[in-house]
C-alpha atoms as a PDB file:
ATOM      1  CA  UNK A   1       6.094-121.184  76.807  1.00  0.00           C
ATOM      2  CA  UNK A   2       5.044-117.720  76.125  1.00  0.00           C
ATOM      3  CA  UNK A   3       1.668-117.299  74.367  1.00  0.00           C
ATOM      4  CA  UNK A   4       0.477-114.237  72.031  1.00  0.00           C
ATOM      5  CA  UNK A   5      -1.759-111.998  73.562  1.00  0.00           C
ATOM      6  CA  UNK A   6      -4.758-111.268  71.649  1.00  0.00           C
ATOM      7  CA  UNK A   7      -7.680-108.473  72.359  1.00  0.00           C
ATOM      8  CA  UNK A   8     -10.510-110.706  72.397  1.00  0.00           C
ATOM      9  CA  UNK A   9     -10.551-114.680  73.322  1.00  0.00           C
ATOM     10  CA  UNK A  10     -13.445-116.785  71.930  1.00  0.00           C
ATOM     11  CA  UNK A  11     -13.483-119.777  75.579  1.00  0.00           C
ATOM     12  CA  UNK A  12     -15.286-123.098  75.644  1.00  0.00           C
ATOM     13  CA  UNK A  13     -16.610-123.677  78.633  1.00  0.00           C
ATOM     14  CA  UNK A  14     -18.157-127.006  79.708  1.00  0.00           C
ATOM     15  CA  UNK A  15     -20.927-129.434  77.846  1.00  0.00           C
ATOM     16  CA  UNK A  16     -21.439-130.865  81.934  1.00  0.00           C
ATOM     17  CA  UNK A  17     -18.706-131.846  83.908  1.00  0.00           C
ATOM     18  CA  UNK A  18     -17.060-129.328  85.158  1.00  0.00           C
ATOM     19  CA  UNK A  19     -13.461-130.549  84.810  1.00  0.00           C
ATOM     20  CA  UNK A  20     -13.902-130.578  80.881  1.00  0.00           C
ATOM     21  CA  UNK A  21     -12.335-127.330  80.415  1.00  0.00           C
ATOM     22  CA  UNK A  22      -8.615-126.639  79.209  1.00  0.00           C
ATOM     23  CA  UNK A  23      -5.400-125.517  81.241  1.00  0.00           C
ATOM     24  CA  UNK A  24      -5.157-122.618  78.496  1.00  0.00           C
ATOM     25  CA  UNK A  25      -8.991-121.806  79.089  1.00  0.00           C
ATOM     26  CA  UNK A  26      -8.938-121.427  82.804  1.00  0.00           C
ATOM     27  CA  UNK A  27      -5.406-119.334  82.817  1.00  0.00           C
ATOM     28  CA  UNK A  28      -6.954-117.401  80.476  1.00  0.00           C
ATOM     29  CA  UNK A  29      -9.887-116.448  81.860  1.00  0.00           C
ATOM     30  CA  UNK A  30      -7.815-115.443  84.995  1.00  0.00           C
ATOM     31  CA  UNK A  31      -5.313-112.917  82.626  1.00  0.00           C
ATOM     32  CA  UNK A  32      -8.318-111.057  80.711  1.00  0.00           C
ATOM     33  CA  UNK A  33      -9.308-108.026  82.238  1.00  0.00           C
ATOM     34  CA  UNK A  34     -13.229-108.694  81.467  1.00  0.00           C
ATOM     35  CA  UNK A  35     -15.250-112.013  80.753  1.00  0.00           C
ATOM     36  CA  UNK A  36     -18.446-111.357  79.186  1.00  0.00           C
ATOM     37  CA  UNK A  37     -21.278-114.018  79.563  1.00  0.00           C
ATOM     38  CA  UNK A  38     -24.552-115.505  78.683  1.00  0.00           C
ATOM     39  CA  UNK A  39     -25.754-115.719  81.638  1.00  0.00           C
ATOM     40  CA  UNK A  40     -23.481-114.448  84.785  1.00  0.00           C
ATOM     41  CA  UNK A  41     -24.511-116.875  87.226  1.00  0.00           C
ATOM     42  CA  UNK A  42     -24.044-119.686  85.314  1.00  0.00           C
ATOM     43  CA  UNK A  43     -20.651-118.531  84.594  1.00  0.00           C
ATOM     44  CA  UNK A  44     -19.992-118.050  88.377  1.00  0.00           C
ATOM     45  CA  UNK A  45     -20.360-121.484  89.160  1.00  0.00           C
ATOM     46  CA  UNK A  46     -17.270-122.412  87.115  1.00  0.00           C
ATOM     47  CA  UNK A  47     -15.406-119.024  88.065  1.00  0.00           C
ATOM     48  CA  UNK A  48     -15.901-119.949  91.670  1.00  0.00           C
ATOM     49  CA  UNK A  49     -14.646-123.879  91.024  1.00  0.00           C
ATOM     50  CA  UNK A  50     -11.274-122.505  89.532  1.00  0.00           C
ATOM     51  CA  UNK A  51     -11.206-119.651  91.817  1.00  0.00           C
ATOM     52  CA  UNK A  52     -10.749-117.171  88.908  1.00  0.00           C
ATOM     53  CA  UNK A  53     -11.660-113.523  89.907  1.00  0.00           C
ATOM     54  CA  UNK A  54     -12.004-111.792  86.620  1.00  0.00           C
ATOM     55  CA  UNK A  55     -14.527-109.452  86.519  1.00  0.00           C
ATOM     56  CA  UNK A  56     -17.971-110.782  84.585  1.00  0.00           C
ATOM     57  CA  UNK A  57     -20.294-109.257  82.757  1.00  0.00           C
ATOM     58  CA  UNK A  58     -23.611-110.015  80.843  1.00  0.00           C
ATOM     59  CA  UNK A  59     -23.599-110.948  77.276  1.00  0.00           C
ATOM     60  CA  UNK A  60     -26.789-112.816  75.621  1.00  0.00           C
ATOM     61  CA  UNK A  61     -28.944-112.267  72.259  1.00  0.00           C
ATOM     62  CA  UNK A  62     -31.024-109.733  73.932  1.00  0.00           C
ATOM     63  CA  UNK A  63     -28.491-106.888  74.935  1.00  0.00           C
ATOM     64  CA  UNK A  64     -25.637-107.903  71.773  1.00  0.00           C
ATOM     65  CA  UNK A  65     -25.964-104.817  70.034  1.00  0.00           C
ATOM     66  CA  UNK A  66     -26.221-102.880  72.968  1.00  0.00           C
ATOM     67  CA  UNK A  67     -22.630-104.075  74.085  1.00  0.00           C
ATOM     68  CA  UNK A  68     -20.303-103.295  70.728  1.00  0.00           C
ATOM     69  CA  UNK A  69     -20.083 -99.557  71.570  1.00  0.00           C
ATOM     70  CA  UNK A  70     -18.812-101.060  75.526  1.00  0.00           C
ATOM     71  CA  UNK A  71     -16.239-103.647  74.322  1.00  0.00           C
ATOM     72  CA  UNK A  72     -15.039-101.257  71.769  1.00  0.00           C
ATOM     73  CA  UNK A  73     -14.326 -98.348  74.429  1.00  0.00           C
ATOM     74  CA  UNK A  74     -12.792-100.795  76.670  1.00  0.00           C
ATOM     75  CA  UNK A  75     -10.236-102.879  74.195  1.00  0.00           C
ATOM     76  CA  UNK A  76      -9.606 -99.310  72.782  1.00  0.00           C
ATOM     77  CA  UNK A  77      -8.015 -98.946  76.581  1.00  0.00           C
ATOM     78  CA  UNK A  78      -6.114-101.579  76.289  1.00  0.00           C
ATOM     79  CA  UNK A  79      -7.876-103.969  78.297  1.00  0.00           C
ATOM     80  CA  UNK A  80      -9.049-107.379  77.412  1.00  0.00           C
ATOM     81  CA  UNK A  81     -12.166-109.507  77.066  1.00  0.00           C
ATOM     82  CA  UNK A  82     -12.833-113.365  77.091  1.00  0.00           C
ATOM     83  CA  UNK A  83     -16.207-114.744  75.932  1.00  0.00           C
ATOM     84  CA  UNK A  84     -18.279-117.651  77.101  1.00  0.00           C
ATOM     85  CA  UNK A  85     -21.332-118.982  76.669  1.00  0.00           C
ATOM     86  CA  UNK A  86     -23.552-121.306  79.317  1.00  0.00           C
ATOM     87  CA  UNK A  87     -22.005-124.281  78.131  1.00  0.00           C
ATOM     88  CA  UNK A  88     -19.485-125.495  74.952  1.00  0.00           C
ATOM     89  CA  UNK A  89     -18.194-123.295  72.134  1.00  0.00           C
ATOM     90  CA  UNK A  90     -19.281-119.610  72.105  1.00  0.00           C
ATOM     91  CA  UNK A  91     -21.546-118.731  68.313  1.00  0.00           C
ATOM     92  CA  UNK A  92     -22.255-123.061  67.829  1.00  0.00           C
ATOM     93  CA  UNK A  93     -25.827-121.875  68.616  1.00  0.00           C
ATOM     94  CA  UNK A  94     -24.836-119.085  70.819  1.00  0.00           C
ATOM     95  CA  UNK A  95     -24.465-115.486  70.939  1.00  0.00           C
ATOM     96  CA  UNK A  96     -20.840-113.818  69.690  1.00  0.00           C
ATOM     97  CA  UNK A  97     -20.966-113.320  66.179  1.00  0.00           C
ATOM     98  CA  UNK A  98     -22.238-109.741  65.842  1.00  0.00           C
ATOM     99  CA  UNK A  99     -19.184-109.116  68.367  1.00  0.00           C
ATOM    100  CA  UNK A 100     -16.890-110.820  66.192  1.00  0.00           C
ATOM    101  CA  UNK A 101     -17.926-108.802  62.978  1.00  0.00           C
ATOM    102  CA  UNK A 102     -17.561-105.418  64.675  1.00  0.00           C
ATOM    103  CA  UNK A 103     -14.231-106.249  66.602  1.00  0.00           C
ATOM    104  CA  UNK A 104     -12.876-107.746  63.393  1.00  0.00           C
ATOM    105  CA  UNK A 105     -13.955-104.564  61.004  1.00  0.00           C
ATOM    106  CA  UNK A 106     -12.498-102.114  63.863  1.00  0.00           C
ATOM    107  CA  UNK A 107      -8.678-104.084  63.592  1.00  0.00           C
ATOM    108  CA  UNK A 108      -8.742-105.754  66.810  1.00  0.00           C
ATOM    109  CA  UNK A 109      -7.402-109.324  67.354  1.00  0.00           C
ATOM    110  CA  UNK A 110      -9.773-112.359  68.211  1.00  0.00           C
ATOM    111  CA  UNK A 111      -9.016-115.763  68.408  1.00  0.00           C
ATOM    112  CA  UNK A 112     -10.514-118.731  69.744  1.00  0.00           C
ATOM    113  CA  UNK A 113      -9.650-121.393  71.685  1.00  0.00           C
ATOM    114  CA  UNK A 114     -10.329-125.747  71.334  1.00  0.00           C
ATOM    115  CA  UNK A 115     -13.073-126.829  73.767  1.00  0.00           C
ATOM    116  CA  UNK A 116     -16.107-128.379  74.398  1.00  0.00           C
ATOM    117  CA  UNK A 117     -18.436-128.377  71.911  1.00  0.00           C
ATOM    118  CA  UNK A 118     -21.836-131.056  72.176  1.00  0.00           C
ATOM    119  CA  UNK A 119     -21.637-131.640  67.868  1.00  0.00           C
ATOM    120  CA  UNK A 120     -17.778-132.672  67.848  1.00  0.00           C
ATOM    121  CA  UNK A 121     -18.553-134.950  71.121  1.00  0.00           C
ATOM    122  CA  UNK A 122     -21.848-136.520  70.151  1.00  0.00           C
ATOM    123  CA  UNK A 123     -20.242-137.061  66.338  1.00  0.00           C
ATOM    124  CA  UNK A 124     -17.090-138.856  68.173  1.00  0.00           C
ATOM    125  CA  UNK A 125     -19.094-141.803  69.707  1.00  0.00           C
ATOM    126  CA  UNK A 126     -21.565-142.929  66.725  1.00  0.00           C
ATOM    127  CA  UNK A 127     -20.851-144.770  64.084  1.00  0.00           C
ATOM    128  CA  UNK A 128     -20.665-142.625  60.595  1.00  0.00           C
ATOM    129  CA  UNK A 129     -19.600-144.347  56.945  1.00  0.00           C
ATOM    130  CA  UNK A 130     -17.965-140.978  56.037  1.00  0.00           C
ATOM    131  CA  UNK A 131     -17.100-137.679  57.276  1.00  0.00           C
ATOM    132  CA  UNK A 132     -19.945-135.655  55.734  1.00  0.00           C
ATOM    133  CA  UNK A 133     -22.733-134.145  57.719  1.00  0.00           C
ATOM    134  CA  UNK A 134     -24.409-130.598  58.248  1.00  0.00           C
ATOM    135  CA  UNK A 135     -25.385-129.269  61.412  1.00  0.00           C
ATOM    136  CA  UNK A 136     -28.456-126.939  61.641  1.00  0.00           C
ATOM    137  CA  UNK A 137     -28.460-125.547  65.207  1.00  0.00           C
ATOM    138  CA  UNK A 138     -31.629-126.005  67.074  1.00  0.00           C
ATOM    139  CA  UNK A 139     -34.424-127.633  64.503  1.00  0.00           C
ATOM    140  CA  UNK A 140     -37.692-125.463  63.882  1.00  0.00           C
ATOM    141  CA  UNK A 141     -40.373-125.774  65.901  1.00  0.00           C
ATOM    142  CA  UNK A 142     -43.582-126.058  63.098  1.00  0.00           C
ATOM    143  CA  UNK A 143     -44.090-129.110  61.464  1.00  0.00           C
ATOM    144  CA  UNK A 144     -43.713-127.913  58.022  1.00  0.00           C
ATOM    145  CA  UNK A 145     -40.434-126.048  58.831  1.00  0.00           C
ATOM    146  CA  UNK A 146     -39.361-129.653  60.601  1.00  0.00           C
ATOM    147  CA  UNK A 147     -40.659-131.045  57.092  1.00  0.00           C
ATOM    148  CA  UNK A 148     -38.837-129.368  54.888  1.00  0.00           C
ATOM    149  CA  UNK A 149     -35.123-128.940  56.510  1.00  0.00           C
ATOM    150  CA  UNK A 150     -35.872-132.941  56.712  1.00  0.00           C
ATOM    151  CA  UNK A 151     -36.300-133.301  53.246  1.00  0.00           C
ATOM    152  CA  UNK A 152     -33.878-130.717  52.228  1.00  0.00           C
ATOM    153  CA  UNK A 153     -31.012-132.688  53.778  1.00  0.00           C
ATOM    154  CA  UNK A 154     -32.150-135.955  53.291  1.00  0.00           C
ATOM    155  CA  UNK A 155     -29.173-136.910  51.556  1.00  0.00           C
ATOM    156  CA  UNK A 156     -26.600-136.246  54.048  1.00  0.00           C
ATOM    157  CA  UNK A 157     -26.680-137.048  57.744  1.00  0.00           C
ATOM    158  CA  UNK A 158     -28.260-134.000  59.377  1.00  0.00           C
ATOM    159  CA  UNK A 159     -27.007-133.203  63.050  1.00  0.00           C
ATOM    160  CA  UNK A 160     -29.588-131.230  64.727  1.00  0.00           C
ATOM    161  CA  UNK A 161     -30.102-129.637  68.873  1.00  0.00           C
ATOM    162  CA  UNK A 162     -33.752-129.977  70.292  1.00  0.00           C
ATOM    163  CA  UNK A 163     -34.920-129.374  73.818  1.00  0.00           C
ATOM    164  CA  UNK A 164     -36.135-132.423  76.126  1.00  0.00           C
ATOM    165  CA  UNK A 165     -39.914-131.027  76.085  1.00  0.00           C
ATOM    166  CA  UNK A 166     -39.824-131.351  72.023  1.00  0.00           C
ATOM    167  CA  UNK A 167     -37.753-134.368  71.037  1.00  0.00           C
ATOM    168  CA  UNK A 168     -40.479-136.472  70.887  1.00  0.00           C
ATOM    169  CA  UNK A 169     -43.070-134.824  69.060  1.00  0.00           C
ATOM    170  CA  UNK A 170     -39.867-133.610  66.795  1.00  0.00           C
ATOM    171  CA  UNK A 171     -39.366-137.409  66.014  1.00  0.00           C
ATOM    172  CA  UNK A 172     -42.952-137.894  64.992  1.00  0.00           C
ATOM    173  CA  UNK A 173     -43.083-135.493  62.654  1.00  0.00           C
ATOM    174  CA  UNK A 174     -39.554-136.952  61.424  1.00  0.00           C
ATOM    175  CA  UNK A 175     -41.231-140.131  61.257  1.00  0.00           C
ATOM    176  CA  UNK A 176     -43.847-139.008  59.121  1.00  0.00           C
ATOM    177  CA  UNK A 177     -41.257-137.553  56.018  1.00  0.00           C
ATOM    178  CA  UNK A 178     -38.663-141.252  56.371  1.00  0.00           C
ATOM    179  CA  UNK A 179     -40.095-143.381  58.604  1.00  0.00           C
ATOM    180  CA  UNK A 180     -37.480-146.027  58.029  1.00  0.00           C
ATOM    181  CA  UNK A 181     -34.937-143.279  59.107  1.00  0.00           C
ATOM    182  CA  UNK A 182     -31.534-144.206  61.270  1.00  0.00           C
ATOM    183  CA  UNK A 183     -31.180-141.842  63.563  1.00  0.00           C
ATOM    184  CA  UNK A 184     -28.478-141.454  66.897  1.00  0.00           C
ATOM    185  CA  UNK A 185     -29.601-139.215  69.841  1.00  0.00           C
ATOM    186  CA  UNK A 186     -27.630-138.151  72.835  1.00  0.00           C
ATOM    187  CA  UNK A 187     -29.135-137.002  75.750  1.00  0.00           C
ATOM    188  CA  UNK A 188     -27.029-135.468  79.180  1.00  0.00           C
ATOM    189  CA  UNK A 189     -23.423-135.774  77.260  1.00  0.00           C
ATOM    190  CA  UNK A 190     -20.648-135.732  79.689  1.00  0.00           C
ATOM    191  CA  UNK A 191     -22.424-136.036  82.809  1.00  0.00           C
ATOM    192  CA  UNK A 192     -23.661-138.487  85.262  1.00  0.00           C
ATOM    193  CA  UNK A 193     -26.685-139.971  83.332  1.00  0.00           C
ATOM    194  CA  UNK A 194     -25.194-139.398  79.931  1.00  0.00           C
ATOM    195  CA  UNK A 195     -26.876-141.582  77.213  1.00  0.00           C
ATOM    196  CA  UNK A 196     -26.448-142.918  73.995  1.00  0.00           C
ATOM    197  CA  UNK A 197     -29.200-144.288  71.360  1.00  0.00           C
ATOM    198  CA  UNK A 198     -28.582-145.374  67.515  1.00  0.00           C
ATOM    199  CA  UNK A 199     -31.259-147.248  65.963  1.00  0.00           C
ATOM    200  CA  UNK A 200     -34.256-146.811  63.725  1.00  0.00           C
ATOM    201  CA  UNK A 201     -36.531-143.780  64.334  1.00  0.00           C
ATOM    202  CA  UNK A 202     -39.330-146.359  65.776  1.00  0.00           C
ATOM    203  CA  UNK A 203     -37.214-148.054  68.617  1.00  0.00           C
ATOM    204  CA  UNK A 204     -35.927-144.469  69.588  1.00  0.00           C
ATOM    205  CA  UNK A 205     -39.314-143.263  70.281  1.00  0.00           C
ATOM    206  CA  UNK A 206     -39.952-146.720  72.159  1.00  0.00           C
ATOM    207  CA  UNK A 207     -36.992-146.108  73.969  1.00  0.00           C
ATOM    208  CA  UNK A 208     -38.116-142.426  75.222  1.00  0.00           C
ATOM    209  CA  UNK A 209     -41.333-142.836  75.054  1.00  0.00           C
ATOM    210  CA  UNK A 210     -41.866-142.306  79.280  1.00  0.00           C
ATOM    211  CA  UNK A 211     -40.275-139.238  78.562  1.00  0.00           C
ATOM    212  CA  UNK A 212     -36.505-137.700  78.219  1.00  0.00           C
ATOM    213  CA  UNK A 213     -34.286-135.508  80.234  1.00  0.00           C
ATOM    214  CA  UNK A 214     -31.027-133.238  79.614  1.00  0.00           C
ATOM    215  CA  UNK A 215     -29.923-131.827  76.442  1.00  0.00           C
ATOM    216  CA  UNK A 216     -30.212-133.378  73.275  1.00  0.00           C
ATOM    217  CA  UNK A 217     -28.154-133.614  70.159  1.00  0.00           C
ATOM    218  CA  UNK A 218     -29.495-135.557  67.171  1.00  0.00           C
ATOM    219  CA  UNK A 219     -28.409-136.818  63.899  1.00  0.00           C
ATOM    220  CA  UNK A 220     -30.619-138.478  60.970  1.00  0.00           C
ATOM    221  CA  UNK A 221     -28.415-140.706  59.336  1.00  0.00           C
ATOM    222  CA  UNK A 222     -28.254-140.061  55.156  1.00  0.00           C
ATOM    223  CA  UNK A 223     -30.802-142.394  53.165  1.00  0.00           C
ATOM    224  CA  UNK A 224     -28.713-143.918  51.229  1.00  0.00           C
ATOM    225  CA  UNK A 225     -31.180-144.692  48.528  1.00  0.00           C
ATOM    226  CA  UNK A 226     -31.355-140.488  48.069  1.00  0.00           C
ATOM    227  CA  UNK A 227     -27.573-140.752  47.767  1.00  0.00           C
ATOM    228  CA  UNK A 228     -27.565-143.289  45.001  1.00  0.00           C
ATOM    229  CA  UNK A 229     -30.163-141.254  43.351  1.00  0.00           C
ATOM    230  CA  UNK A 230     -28.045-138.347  43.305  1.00  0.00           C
ATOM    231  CA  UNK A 231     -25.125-139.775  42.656  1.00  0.00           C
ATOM    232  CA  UNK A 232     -26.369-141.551  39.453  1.00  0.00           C
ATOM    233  CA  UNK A 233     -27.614-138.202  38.312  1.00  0.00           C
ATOM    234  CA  UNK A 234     -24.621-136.343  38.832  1.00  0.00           C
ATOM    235  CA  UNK A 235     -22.253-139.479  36.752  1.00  0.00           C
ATOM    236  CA  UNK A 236     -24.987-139.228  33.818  1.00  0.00           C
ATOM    237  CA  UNK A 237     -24.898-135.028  33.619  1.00  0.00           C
ATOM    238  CA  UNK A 238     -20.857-135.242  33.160  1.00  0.00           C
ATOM    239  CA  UNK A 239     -20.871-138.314  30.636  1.00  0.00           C
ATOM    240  CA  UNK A 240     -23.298-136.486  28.453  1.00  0.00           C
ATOM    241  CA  UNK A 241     -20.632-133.915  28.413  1.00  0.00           C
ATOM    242  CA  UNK A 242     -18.004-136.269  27.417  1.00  0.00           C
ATOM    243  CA  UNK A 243     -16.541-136.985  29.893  1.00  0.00           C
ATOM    244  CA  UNK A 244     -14.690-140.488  30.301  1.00  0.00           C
ATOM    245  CA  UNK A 245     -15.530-142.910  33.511  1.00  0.00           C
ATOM    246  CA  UNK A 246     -12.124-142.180  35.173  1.00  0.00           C
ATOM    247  CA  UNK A 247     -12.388-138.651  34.620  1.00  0.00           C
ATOM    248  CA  UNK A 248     -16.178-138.490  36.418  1.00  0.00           C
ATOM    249  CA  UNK A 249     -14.445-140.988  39.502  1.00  0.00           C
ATOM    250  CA  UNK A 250     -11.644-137.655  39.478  1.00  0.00           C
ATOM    251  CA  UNK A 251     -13.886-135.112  39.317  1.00  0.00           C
ATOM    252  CA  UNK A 252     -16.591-136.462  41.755  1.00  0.00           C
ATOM    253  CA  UNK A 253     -14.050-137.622  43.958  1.00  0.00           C
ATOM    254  CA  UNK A 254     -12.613-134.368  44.353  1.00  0.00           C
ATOM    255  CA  UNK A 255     -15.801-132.471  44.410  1.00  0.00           C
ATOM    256  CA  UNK A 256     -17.830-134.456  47.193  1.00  0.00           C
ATOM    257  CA  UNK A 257     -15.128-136.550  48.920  1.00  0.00           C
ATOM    258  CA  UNK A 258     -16.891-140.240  47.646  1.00  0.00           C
ATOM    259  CA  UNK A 259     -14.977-142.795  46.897  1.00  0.00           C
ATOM    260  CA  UNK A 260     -13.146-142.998  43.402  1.00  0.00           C
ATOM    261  CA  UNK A 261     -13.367-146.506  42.977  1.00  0.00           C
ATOM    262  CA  UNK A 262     -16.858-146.938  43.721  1.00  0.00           C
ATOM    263  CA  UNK A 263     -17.913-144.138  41.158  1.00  0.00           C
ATOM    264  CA  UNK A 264     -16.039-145.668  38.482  1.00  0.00           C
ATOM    265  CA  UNK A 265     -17.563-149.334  38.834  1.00  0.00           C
ATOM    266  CA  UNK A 266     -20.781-147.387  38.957  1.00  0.00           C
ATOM    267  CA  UNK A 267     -19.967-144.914  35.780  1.00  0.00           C
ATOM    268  CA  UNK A 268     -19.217-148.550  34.466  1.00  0.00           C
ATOM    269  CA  UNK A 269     -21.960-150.068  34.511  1.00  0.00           C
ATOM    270  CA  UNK A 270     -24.592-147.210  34.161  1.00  0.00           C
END
């Protein structure tokens, strides 16, 4: 089947094993006429594995400005360019979207093709009630910044990166702000020594307390006792504008995805 050609391809590479990349990927990254990387010998690695030849060249948060003005000059000649990032979906915490903006405002075409991403992979193996969640890249590094975003989301289960050398003390100072927290952690995802924890915030610092390797992604499950709090508030400010119990299920419903049943029986009895 013939595929439309675009000017610029956003490519997942992979999370860890190396054969977790697409048929579409790896032909494409053959056809462009440039790939531009984070980091060029990373990139190599996998270049060499699926003997792909395409020119590489660097592309990180240190040198994206300086690179617009090239990738302009050479899509305006009719070549094109593929980006990648070390590992999983180019701009999830990774460099590409000043690119993006620029390409997009000068007419060219960009798309972007499914891959490996650590948030969708982690999110598919734990157990969730509902859909909802926010994901907030890498989490600060102070204490107070850790603190707050904690706090701030504490309603909704919060999917967060951290590196091996900070997990822990991250944890503590989680600890501190809902230290009956739930939380999942994921450590090494699709490789060899890939491992999965879900239990309360005190057993997962048990657990890793020798120490922790590999990547990590992170979630803090919702406290549900937040949720109720918020939910109560939000049935009480649209019955004391009139509104009837089925029409505060509807609107909530629609608004925030809960359950319409639930927020009736609770309109109900409030």
């Amino acid at each position: 089947m013939s595929q439309r050609k675009f000017d610029f391809y956003i490519v997942p590479t992979p999370i860890g094993n190396i054969q977790d990349i697409t048929l579409r990927a790896v032909e494409t990254l053959k056809e462009v006429d440039i790939i531009a990387c984070e980091d060029t010998r990373v990139t190599q690695k996998l270049l060499n594995h699926y003997d792909i030849k395409t020119k590489s060249i660097s592309y990180h948060k240190y040198n994206e400005k300086e690179r617009i003005n090239f990738f302009l000059n050479e899509l305006k000649s009719g070549k094109r360019i593929a980006l990648v990032s070390d590992a999983g979906t180019p701009m999830i915490c990774d460099p590409g979207a000043i690119i993006v903006e620029e390409l997009t405002k000068a007419g060219f075409s960009v798309t972007a093709l499914p891959g490996a991403c650590a948030v969708t992979t982690f999110l598919s193996q734990i157990p969730r009630d509902g859909e909802e969640f926010i994901f907030t890249g890498f989490i600060p590094r102070s204490e107070k910044q850790i603190t707050d975003t904690v706090q701030k989301h504490a309603g909704i289960n919060m999917v967060f990166y951290d590196s091996p050398e900070r997990i822990l003390k991250t944890l503590n100072v989680i600890k501190t702000v809902r230290p009956d927290a739930k939380i999942a952690l994921a450590r090494e995802l699709s490789k060899l020594f890939e491992e999965v924890v879900c239990d309360d915030i005190s057993a997962v610092i048990k657990h890793f307390q020798d120490g922790i390797k590999g990547e990590i992604v992170c979630m803090i499950y919702a406290d549900e006792k937040i949720q109720d709090t918020e939910l109560e508030f939000k049935i009480r400010a649209l019955k004391a504008k009139g509104f009837k119990g089925k029409e505060v299920a509807a609107i909530l419903s629609a608004l925030f995805g809960l359950n319409k049943n639930d927020i009736y029986k609770k309109s109900i009895d409030m």
